[in-house]
PDB file of N, CA and C in Angstrom:
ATOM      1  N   UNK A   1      98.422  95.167  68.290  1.00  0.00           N
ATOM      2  CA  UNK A   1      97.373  94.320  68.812  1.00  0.00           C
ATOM      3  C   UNK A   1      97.107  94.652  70.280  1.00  0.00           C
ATOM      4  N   UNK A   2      98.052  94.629  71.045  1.00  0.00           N
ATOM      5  CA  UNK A   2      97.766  95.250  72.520  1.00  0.00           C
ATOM      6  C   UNK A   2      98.908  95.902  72.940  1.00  0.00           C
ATOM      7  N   UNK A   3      99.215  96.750  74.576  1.00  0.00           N
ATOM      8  CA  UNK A   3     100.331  97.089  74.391  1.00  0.00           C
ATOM      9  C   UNK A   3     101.522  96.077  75.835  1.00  0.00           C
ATOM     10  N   UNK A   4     102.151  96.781  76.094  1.00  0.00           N
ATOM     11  CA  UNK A   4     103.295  95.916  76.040  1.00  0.00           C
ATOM     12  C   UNK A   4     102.865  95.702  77.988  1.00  0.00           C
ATOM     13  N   UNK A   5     101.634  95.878  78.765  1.00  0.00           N
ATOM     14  CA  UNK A   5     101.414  96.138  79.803  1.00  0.00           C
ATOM     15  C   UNK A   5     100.938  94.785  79.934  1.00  0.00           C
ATOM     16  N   UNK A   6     101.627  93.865  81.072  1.00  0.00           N
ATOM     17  CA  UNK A   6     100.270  92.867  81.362  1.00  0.00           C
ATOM     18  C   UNK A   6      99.082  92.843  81.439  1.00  0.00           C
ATOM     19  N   UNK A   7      98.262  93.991  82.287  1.00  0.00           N
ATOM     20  CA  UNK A   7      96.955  94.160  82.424  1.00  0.00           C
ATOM     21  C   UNK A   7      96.370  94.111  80.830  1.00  0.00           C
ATOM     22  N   UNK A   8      96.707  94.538  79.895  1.00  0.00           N
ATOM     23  CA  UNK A   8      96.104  95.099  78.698  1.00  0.00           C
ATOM     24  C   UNK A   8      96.634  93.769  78.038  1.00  0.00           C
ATOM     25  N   UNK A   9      97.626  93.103  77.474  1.00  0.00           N
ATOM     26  CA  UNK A   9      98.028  91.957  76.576  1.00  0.00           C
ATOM     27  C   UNK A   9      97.300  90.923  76.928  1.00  0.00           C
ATOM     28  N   UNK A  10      97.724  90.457  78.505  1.00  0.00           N
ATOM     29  CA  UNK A  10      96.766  88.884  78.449  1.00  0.00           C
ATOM     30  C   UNK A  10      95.521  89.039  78.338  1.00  0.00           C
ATOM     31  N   UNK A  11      94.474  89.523  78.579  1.00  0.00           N
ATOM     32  CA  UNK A  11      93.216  89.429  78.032  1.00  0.00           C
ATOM     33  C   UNK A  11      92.972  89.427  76.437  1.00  0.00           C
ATOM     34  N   UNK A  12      93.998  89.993  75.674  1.00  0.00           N
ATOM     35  CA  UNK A  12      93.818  89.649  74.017  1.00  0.00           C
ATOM     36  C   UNK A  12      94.436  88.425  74.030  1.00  0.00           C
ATOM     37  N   UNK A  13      95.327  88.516  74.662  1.00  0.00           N
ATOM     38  CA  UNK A  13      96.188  86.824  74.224  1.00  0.00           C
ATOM     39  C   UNK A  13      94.953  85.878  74.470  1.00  0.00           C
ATOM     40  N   UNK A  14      94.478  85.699  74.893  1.00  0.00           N
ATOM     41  CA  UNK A  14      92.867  84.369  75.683  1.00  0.00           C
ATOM     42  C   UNK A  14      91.890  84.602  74.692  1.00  0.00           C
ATOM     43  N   UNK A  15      91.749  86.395  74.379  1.00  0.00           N
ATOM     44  CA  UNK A  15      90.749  86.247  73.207  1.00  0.00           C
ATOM     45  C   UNK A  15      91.270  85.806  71.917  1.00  0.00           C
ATOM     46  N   UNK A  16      92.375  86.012  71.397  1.00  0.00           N
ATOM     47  CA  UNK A  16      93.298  85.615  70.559  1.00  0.00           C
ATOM     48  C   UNK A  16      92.782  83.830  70.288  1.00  0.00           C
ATOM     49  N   UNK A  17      93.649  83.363  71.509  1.00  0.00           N
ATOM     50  CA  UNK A  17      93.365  82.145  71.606  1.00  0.00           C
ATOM     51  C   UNK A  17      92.251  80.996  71.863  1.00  0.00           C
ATOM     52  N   UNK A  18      91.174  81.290  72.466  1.00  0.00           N
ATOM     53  CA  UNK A  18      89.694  81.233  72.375  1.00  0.00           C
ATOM     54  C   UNK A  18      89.062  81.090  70.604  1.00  0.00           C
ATOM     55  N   UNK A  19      89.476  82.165  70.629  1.00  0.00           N
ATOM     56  CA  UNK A  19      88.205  82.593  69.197  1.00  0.00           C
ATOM     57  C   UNK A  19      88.825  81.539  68.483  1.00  0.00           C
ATOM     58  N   UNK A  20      90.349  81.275  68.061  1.00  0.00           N
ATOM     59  CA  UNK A  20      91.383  80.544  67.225  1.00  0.00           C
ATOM     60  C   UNK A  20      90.426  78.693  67.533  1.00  0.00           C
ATOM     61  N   UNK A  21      90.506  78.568  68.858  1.00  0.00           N
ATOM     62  CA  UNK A  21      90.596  77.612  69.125  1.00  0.00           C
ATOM     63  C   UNK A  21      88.127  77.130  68.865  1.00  0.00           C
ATOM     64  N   UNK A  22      87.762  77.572  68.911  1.00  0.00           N
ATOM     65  CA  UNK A  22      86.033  77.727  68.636  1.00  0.00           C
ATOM     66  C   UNK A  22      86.316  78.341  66.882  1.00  0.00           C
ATOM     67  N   UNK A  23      87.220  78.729  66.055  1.00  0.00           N
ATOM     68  CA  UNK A  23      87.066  78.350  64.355  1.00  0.00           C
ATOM     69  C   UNK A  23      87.623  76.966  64.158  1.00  0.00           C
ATOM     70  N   UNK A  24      88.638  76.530  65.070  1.00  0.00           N
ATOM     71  CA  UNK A  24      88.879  75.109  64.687  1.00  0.00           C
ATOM     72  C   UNK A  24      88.376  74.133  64.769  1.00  0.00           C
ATOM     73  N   UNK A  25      86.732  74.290  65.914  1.00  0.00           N
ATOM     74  CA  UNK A  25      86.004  73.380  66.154  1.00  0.00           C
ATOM     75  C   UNK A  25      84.626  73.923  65.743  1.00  0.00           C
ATOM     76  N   UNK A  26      84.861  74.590  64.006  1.00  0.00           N
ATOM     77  CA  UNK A  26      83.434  75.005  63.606  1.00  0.00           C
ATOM     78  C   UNK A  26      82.416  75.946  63.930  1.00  0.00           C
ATOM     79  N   UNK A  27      82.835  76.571  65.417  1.00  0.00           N
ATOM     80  CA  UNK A  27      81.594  77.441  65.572  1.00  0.00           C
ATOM     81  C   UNK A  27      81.606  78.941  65.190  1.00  0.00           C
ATOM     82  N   UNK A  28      80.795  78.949  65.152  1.00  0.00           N
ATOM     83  CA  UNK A  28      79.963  80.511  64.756  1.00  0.00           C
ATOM     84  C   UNK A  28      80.079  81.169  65.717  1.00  0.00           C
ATOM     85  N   UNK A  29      80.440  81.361  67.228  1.00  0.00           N
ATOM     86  CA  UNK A  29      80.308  82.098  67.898  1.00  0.00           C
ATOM     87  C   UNK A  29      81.406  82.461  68.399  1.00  0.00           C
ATOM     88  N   UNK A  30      81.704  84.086  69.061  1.00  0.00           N
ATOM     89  CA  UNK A  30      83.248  84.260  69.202  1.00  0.00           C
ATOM     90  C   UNK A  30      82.910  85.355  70.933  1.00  0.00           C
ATOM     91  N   UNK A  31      83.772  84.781  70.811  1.00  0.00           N
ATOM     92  CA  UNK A  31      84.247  85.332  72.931  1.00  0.00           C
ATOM     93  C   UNK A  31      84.903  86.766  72.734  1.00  0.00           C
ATOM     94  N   UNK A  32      84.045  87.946  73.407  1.00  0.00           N
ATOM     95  CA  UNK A  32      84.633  89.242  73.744  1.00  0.00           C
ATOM     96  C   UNK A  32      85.039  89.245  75.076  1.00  0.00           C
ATOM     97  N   UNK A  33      86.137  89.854  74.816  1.00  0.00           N
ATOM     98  CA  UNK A  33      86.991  90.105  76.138  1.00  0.00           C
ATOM     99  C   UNK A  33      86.923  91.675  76.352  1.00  0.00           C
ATOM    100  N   UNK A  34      87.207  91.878  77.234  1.00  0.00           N
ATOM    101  CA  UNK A  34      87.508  93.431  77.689  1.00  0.00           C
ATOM    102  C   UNK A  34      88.402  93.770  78.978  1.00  0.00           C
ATOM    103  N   UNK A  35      89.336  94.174  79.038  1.00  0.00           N
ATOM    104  CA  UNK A  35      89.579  95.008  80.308  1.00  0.00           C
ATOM    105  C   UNK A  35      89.669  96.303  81.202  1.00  0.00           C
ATOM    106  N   UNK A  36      89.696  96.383  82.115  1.00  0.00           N
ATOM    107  CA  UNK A  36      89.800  97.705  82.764  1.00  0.00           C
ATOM    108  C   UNK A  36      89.959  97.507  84.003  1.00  0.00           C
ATOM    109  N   UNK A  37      90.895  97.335  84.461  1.00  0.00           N
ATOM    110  CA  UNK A  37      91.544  96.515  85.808  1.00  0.00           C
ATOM    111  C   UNK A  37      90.581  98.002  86.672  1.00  0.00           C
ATOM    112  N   UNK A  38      91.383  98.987  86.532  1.00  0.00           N
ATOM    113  CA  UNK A  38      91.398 100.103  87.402  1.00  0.00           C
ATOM    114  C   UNK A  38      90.372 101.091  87.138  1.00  0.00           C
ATOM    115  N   UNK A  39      90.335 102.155  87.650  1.00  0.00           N
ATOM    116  CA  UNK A  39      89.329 103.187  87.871  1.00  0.00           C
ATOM    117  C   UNK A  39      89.832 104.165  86.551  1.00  0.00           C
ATOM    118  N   UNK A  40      89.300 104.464  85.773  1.00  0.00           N
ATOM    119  CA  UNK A  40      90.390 105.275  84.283  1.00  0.00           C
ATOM    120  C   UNK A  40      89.548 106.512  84.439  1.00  0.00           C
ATOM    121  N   UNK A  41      90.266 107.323  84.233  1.00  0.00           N
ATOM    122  CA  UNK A  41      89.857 108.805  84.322  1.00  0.00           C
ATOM    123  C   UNK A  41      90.612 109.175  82.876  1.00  0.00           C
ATOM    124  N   UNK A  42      89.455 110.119  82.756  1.00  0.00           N
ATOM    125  CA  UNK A  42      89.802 110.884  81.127  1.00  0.00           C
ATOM    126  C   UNK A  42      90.466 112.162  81.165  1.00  0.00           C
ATOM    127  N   UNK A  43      90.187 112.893  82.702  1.00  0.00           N
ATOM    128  CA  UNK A  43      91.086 114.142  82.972  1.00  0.00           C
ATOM    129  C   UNK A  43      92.528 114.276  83.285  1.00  0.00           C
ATOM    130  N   UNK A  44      93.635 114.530  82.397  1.00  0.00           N
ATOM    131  CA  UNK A  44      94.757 114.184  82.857  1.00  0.00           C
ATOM    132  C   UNK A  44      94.879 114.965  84.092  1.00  0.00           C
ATOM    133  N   UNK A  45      94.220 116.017  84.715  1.00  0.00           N
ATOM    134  CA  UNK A  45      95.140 117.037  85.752  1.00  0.00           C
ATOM    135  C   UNK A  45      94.520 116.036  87.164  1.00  0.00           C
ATOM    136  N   UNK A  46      93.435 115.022  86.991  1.00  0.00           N
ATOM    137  CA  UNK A  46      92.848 113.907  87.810  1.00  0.00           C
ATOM    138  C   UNK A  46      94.013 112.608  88.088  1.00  0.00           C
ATOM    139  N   UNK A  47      94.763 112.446  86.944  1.00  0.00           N
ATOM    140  CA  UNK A  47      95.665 111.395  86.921  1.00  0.00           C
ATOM    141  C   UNK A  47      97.208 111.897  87.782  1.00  0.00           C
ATOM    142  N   UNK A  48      97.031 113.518  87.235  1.00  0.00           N
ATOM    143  CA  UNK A  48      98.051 114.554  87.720  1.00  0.00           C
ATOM    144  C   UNK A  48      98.412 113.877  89.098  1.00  0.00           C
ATOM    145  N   UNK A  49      96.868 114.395  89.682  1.00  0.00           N
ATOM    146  CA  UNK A  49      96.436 114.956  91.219  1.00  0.00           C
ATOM    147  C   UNK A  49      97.274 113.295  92.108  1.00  0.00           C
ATOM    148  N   UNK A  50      96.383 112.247  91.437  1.00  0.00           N
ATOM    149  CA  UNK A  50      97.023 111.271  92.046  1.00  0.00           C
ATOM    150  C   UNK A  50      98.543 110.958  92.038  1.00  0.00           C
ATOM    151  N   UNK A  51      98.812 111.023  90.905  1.00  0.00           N
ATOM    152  CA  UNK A  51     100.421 110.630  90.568  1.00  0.00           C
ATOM    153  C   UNK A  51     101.474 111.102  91.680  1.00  0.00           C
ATOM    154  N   UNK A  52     101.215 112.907  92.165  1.00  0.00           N
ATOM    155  CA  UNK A  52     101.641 113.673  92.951  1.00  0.00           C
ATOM    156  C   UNK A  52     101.337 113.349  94.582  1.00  0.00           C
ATOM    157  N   UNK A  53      99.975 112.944  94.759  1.00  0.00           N
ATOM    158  CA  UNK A  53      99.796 112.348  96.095  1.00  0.00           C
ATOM    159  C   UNK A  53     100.684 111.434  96.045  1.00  0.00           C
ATOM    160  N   UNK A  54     100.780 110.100  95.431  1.00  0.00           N
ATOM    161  CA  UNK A  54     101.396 109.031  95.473  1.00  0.00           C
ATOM    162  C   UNK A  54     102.697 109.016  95.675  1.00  0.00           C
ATOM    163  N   UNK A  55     103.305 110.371  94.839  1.00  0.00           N
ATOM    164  CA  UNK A  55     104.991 110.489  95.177  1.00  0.00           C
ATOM    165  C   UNK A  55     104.826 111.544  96.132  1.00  0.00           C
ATOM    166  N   UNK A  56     104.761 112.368  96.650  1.00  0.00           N
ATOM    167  CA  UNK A  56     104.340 112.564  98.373  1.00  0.00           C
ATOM    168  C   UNK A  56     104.594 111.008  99.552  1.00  0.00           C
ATOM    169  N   UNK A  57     103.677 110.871  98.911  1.00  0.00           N
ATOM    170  CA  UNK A  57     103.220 109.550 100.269  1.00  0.00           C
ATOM    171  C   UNK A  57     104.861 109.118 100.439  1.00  0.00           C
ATOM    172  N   UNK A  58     105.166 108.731  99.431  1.00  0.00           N
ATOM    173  CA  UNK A  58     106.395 108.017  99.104  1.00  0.00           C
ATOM    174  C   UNK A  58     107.516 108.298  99.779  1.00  0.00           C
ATOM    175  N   UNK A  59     107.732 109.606  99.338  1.00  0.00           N
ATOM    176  CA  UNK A  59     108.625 110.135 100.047  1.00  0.00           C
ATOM    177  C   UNK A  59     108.716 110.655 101.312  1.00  0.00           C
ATOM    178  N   UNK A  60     107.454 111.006 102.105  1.00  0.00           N
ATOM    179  CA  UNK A  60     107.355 110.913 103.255  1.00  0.00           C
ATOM    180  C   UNK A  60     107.670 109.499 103.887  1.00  0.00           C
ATOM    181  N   UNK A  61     107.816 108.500 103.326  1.00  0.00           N
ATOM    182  CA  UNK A  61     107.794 107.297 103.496  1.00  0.00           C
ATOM    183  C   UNK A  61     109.289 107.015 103.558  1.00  0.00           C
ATOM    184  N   UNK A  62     109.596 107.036 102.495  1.00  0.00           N
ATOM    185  CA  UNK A  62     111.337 107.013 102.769  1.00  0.00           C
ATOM    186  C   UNK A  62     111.785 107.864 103.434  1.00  0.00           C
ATOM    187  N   UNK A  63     111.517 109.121 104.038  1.00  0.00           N
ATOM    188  CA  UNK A  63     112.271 109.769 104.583  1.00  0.00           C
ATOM    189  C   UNK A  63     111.905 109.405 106.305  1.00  0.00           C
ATOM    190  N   UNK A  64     110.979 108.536 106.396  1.00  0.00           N
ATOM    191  CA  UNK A  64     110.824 108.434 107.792  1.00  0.00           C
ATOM    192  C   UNK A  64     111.327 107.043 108.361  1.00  0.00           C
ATOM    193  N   UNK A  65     111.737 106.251 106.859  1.00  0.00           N
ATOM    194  CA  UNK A  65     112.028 105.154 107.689  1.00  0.00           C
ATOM    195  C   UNK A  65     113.463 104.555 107.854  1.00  0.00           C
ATOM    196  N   UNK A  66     114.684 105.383 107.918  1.00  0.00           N
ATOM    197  CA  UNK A  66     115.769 105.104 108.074  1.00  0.00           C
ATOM    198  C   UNK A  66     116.263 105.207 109.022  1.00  0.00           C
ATOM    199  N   UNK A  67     115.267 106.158 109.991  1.00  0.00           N
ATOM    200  CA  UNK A  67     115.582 106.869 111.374  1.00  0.00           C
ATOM    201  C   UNK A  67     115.303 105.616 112.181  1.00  0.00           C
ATOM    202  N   UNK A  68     114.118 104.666 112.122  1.00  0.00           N
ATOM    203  CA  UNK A  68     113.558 103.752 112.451  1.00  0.00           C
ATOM    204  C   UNK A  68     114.494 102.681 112.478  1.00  0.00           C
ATOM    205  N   UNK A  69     115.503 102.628 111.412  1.00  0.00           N
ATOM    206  CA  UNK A  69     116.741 101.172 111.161  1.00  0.00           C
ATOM    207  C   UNK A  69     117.661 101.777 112.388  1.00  0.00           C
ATOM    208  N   UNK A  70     118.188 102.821 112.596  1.00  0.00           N
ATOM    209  CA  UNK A  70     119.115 103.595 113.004  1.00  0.00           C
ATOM    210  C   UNK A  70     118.368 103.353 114.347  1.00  0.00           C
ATOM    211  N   UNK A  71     117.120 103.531 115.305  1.00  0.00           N
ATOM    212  CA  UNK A  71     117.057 103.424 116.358  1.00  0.00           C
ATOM    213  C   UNK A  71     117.263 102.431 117.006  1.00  0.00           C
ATOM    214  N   UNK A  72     116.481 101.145 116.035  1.00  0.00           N
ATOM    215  CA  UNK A  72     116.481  99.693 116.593  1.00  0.00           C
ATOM    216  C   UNK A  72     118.128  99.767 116.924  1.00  0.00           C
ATOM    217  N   UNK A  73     118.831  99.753 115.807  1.00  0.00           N
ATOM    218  CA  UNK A  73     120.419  99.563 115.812  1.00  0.00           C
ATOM    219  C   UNK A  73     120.927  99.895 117.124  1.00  0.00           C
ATOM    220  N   UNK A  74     120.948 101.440 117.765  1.00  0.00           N
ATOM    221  CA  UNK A  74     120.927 101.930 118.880  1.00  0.00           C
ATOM    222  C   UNK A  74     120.345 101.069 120.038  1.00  0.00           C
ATOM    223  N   UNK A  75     118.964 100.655 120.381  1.00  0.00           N
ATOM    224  CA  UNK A  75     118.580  99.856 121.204  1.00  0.00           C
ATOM    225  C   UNK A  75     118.723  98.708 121.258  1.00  0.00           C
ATOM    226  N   UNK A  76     119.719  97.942 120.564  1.00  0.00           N
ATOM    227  CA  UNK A  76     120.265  96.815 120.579  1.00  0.00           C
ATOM    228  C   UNK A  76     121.887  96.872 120.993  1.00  0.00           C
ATOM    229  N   UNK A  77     122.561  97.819 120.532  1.00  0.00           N
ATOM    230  CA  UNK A  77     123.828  98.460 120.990  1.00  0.00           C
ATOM    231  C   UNK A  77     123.602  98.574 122.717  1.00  0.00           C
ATOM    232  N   UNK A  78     122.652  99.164 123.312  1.00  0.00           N
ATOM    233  CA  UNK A  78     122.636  99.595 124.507  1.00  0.00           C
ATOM    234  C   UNK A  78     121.947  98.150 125.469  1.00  0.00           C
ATOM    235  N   UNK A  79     121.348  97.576 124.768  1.00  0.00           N
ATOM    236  CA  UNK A  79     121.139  96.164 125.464  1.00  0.00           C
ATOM    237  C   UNK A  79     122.089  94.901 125.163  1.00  0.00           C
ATOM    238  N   UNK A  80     123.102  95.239 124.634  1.00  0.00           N
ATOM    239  CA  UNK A  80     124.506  94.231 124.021  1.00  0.00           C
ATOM    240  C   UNK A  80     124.230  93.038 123.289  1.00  0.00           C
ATOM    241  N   UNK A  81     123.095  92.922 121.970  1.00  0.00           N
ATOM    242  CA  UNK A  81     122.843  91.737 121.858  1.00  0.00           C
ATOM    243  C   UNK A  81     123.235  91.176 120.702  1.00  0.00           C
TER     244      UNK A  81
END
């Protein structure tokens, strides 16, 4: 029915429950749902491209910020606090 992702389940769960709840009160008319939170690309070497920026970023990211714990540490050592 949907898969196991929040973005993708709760919007069936509401249509699920909607439509259930408008046959129990007789009507003829039924509620479409749809989602697509994000920007979806059909080219995987597009999904590639990002995936790889993103773990880049990342790791430039962790690798710059331990030096940063380690200085404060230092400038608090040298001001005795």
């Amino acid at each position: 029915m949907c898969s196991a992702e929040i973005g993708n389940c709760f919007p069936v769960l509401m249509n699920i429950l909607s439509n259930t709840l408008l046959r129990l009160l007789n009507s003829t008319a039924r509620i479409h749902i749809w989602s697509e939170p994000f920007l979806s690309t059909q080219r995987p070497e597009i999904k590639a491209n990002i995936f790889y920026f993103c773990l880049s970023y990342m790791l430039i990211l962790t690798a710059g910020l331990p030096p940063q714990f380690a200085m404060s540490s230092t400038e608090d050592y040298k001001v005795k606090s």
